[in-house]
Protein backbone atom coordinates (compact mmCIF):
# COMPACT_ATOMS: atom_id res chain seq x y z
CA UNK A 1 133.14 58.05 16.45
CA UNK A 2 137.00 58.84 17.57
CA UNK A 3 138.26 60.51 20.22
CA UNK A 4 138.96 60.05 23.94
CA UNK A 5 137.44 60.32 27.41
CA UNK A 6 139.12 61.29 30.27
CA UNK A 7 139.65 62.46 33.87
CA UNK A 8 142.31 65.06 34.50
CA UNK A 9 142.55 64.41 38.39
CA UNK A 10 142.19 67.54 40.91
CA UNK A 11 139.40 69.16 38.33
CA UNK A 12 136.83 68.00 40.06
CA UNK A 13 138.10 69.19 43.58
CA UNK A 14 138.20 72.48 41.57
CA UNK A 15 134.61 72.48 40.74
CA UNK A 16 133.81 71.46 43.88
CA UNK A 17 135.63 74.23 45.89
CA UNK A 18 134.36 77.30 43.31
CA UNK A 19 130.45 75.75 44.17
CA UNK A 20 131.28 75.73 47.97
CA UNK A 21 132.62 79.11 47.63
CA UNK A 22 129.55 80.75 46.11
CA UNK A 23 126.91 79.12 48.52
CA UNK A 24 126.46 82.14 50.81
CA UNK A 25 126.05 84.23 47.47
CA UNK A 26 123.41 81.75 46.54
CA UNK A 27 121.68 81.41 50.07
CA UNK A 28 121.71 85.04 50.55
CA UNK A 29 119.95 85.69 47.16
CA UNK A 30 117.19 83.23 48.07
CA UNK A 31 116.38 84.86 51.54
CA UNK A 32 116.52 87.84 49.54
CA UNK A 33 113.88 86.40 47.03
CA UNK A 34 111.77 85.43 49.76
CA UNK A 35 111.90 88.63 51.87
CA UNK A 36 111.15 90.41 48.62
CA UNK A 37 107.98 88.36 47.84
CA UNK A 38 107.50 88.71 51.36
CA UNK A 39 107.06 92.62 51.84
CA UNK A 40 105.46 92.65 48.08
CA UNK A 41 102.82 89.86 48.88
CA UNK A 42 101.67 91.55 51.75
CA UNK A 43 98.94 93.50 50.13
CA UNK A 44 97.11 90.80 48.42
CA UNK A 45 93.81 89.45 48.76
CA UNK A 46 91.26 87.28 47.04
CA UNK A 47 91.07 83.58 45.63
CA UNK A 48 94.27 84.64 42.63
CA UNK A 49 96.46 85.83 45.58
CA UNK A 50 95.95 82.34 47.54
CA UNK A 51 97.16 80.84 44.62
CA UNK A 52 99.86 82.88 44.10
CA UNK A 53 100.81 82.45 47.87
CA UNK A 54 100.94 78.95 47.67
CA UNK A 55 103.10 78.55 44.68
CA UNK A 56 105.83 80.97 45.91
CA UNK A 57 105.61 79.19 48.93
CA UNK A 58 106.00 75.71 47.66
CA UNK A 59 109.40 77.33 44.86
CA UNK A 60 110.79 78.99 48.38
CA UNK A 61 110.49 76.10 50.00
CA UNK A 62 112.35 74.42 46.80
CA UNK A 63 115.01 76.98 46.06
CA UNK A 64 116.09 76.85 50.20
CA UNK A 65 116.98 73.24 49.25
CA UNK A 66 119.72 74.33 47.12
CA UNK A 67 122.79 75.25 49.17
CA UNK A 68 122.24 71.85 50.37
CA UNK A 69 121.47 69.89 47.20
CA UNK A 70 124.86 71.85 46.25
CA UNK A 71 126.69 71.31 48.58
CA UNK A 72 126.34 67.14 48.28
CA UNK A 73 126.83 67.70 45.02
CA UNK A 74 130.18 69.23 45.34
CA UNK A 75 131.22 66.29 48.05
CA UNK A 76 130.38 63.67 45.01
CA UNK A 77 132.46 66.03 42.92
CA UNK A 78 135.67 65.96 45.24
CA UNK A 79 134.89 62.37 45.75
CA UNK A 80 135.40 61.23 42.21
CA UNK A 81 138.89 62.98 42.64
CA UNK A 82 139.97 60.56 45.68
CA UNK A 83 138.55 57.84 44.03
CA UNK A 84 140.24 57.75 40.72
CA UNK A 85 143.43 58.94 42.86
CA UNK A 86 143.10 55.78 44.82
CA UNK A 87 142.43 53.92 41.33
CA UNK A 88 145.34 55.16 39.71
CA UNK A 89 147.89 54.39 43.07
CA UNK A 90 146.08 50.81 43.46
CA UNK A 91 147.03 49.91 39.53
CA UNK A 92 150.24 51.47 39.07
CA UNK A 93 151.37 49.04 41.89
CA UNK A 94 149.57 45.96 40.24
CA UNK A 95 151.72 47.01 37.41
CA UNK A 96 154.48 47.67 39.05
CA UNK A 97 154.72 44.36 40.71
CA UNK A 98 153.79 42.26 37.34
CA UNK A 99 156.86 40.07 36.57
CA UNK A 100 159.87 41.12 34.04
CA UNK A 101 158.80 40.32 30.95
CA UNK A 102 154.76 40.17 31.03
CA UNK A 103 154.68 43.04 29.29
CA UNK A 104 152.51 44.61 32.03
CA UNK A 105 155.93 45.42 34.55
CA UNK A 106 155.78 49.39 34.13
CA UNK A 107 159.93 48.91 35.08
């Protein structure tokens, strides 16, 4: 298999920034899921309903988790960005200070 891997730094920063930037859009259409099942569910009765109850319970209760679960995940995102930044920095000057000649001297 050919080919090549690679990081094109700032990217990831871009990622993160569009998922931060939708997370009230995403918030506000859970709360909107769950005031909709709310004013819908109202009505019903009997041992199905319970059931039903329960398990949109237990996905609202999953789906509120997101903006946050998002949100981390866009930190890690940025993160990579600083991290390969500070990589990059860090070996250039290992390189740069490798003596004349080494073959390693980026000069």
């Amino acid at each position: 298999m050919s080919g090549s891997i690679g990081l094109v730094q700032g990217k990831q920063t871009q990622a993160a920034n569009l998922i931060i930037d939708r997370l009230p859009t995403i918030d506000q259409a859970i709360r909107g899921i769950a005031d909709t099942v709310s004013a819908e569910s109202a009505g019903f009765a009997g041992n199905a309903a319970a059931g039903l109850t329960t398990a949109l319970a237990d996905w609202l209760t999953a789906a509120s988790e997101l903006p946050q679960i998002l949100a981390q995940y866009a930190a890690a995102l940025a993160e990579v960005d600083r991290t390969a930044a500070a990589a990059d920095a860090k070996g250039a000057t290992v390189l740069g200070a490798a003596p004349s000649g080494s073959g390693l001297n980026m000069e």
